[in-house]
Protein backbone atom coordinates (compact mmCIF):
# COMPACT_ATOMS: atom_id res chain seq x y z
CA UNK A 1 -38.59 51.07 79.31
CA UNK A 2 -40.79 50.06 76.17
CA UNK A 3 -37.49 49.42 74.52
CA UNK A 4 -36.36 47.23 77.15
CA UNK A 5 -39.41 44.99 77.10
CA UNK A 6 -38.91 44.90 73.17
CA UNK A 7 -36.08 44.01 73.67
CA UNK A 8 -37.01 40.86 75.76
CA UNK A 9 -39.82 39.87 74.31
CA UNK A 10 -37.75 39.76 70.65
CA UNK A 11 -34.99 37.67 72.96
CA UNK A 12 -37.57 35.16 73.99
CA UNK A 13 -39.22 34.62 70.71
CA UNK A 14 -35.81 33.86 69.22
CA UNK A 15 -35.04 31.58 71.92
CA UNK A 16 -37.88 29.37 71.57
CA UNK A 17 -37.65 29.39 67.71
CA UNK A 18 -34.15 28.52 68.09
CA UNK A 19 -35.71 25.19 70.48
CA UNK A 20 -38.04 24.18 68.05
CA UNK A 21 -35.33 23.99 65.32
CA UNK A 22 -33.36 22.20 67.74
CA UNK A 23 -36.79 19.59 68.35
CA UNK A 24 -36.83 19.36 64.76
CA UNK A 25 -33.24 18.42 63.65
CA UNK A 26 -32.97 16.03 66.11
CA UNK A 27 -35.77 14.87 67.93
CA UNK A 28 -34.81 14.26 71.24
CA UNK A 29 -36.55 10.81 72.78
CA UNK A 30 -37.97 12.21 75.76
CA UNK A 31 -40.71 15.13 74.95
CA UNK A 32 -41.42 16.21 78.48
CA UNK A 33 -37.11 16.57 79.00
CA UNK A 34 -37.28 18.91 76.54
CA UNK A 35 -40.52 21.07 76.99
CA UNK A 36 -38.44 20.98 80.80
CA UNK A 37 -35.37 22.31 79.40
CA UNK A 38 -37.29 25.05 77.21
CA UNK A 39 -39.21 26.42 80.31
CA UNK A 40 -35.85 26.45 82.41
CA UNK A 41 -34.23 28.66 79.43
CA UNK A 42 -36.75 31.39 79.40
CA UNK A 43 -38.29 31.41 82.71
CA UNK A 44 -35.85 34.23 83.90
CA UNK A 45 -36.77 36.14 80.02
CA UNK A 46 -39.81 36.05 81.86
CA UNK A 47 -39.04 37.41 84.99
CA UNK A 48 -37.40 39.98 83.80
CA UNK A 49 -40.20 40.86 81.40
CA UNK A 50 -42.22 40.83 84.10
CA UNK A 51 -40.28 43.40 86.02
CA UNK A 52 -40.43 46.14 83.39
CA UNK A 53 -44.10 45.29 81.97
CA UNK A 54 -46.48 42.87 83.49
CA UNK A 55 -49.13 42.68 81.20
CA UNK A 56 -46.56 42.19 77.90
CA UNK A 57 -45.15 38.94 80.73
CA UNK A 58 -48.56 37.55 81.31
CA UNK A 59 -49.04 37.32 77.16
CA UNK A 60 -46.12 36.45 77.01
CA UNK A 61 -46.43 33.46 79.26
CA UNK A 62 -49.63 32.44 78.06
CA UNK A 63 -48.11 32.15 74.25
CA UNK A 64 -45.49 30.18 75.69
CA UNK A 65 -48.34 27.50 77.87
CA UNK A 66 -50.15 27.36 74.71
CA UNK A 67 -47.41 26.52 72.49
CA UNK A 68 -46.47 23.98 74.78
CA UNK A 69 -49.63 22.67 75.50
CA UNK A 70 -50.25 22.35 71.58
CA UNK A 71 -46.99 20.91 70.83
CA UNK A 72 -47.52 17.98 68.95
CA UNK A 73 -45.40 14.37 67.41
CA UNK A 74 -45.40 15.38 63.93
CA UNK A 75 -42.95 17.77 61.57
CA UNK A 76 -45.82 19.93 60.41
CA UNK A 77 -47.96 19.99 63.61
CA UNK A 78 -44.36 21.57 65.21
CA UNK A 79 -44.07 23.73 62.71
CA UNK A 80 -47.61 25.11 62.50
CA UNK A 81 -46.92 25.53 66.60
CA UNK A 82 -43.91 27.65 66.32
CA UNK A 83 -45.88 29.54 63.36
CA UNK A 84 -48.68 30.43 66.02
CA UNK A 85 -46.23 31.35 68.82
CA UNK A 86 -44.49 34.20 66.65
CA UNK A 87 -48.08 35.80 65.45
CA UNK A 88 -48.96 35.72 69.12
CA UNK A 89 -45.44 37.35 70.01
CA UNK A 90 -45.61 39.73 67.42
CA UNK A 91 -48.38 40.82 68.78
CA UNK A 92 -47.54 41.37 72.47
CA UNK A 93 -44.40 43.37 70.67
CA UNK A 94 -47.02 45.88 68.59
CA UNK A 95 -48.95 46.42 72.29
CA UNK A 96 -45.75 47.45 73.80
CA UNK A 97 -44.26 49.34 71.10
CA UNK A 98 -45.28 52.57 69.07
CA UNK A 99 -44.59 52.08 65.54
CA UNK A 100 -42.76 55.53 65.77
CA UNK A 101 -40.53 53.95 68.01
CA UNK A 102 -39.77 51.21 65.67
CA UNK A 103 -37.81 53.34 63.58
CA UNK A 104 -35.70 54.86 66.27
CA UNK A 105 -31.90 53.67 66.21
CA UNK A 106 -32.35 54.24 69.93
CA UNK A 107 -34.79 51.39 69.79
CA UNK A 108 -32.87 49.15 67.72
CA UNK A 109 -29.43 49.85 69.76
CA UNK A 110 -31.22 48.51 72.91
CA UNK A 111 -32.16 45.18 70.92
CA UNK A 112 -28.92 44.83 69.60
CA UNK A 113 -27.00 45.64 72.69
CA UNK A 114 -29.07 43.06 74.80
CA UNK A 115 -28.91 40.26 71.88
CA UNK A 116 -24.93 40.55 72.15
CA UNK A 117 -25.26 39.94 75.72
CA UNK A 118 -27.73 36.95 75.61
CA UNK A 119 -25.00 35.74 73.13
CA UNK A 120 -21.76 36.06 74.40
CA UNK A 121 -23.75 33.80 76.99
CA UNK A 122 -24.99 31.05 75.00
CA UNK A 123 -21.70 31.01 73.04
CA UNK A 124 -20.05 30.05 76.25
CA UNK A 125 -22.05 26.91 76.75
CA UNK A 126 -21.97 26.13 73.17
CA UNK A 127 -18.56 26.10 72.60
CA UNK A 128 -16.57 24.15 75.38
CA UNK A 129 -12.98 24.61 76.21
CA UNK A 130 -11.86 21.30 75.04
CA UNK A 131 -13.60 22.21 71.56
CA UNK A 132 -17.24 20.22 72.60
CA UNK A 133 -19.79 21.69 70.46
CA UNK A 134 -23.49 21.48 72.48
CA UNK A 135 -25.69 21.87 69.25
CA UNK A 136 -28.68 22.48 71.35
CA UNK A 137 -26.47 25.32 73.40
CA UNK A 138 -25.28 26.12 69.70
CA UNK A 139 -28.60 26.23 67.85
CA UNK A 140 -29.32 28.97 70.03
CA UNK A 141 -26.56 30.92 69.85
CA UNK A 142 -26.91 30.99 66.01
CA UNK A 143 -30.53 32.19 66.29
CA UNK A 144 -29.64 34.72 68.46
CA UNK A 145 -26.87 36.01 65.71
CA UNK A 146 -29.21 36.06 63.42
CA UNK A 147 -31.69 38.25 65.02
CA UNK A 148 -29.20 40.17 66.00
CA UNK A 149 -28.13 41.13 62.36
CA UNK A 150 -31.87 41.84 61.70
CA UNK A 151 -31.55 43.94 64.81
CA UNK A 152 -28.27 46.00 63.48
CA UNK A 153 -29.63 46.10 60.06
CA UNK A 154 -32.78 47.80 61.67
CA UNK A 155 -30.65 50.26 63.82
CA UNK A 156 -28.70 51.00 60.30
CA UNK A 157 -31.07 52.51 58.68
CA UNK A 158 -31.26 55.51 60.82
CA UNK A 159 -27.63 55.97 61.06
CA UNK A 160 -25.49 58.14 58.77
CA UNK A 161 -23.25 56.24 56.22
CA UNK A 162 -19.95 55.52 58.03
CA UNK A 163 -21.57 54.49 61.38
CA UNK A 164 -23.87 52.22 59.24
CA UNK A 165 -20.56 51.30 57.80
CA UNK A 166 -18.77 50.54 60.87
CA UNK A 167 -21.63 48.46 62.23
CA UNK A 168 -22.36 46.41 59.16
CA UNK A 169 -18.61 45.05 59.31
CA UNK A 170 -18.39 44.16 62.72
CA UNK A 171 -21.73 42.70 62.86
CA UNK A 172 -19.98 40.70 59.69
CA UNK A 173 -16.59 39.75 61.59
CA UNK A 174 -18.91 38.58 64.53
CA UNK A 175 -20.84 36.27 62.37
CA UNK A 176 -18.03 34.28 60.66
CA UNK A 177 -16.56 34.00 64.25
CA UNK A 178 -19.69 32.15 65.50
CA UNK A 179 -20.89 30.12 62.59
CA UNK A 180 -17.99 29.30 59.98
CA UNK A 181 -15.15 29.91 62.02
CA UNK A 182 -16.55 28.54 65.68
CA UNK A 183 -13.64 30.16 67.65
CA UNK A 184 -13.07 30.15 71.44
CA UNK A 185 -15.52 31.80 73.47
CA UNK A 186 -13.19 34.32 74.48
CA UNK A 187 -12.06 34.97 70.77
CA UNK A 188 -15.99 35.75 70.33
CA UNK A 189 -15.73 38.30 73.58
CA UNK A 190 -13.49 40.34 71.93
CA UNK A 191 -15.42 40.47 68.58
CA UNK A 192 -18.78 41.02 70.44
CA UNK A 193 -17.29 44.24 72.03
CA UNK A 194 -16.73 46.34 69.21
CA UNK A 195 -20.81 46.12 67.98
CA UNK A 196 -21.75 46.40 71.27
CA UNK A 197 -19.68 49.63 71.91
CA UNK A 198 -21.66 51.26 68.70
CA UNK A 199 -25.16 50.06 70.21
CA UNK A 200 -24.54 51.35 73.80
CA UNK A 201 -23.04 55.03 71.93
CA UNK A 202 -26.73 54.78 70.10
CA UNK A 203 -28.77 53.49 73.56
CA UNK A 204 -31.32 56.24 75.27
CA UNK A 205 -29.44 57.61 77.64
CA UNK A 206 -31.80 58.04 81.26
CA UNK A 207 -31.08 62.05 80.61
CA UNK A 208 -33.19 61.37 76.93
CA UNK A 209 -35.79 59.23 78.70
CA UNK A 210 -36.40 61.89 81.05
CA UNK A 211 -36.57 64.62 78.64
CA UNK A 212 -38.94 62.91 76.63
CA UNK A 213 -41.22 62.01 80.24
CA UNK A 214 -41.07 65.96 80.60
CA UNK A 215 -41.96 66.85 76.98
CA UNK A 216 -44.88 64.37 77.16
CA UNK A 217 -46.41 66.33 80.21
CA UNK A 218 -45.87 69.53 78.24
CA UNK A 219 -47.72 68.46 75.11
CA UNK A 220 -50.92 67.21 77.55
CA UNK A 221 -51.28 70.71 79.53
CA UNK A 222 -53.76 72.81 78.98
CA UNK A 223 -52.62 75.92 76.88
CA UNK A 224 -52.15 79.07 79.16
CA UNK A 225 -55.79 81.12 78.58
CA UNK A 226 -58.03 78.23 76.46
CA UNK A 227 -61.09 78.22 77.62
CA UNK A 228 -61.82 75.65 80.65
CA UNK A 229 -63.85 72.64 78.76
């Protein structure tokens, strides 16, 4: 489950990095619309954050009220805000992660596998059918490709050479689809798949979660005749 949570919690970080860009580039008139629009994005993150870890959700939450609450009118005053949010999400991510787990493809597989998905979604209301580009929608969905390259470049590192291989060029075919190229969402669908296939091969399967529960126990009992404490 800590992977999960990571997993979230590096979702939500992009996503509201990804709206300050947006706040940035083109300053949209009406402040409280778009402090609005940002909650209504990642209230569900943080649901679902809040389902797997509650504590890692209530940080979460707070970083997001206080980056909010702080956001000011000027360039640098937005920046410095958005530099503040990410120390305060990195460090809800280092309470919910072991740094042994950081260097898991496991780990990495669940990041990348959940990026694609957030995504293929924001893709889709980027990109319209009759070729209307949203560039908040679109902002987002390039954010979210970026991360996830960090994320597969991360999950290559512990894989051997032809699965990094593999990984590194459809993680490449999916980016020119999304930024250069800008082809139909369903075009993108079929180039998400293929990544998304290797992270899910690379995911923690329950029957490894479980093993790993059971192993835990074993490590904490007492060894059979030690001497009661």
């Amino acid at each position: 489950m800590k992977a999960d949570t990571f997993a979230r919690l590096v979702i939500l970080e992009t996503l509201v990095e990804a709206e300050v860009g947006y706040l940035l580039e083109h300053r949209p008139p009406d402040a409280e619309r778009f402090r609005e629009g940002l909650v209504a994005r990642v209230s569900d993150l943080v649901d679902e954050i809040d389902a797997l870890d509650a504590v890692a959700a209530a940080r979460a939450y707070d970083g997001i009220v206080d980056f909010l609450a702080g956001l000011p009118d000027d360039d640098e005053g937005v920046v410095e805000a958005a530099v503040r949010f990410r120390r305060s999400m990195r460090r809800v991510a280092e309470r919910a992660m072991d740094p042994g787990e950081l260097a898991l493809a496991s780990t990495w597989a669940v990041v990348l596998d959940d990026l694609l998905g957030v995504l293929a979604d924001e893709y889709h209301e980027a990109v319209r059918p009759n070729g209307e580009v949203r560039p908040r929608e679109h902002r987002r969905a390039l954010a979210l490709l970026a991360r996830a390259r960090q994320a597969a470049e991360s999950m290559q590192r512990a894989l051997p050479p032809d699965a990094r291989a593999e990984l590194g060029a459809e993680m490449d075919r999916l980016a020119f689809a999304v930024d250069a190229r800008r082809l139909r969402p369903v075009a993108v669908d079929q180039l998400l798949r293929a990544p998304q296939r290797i992270a899910r091969r690379h995911r923690p399967s329950s029957l490894t979660r479980i093993g790993a529960f059971v192993i835990g126990q074993l490590m904490r009992r007492r060894p059979r005749g030690a001497p009661e404490a």
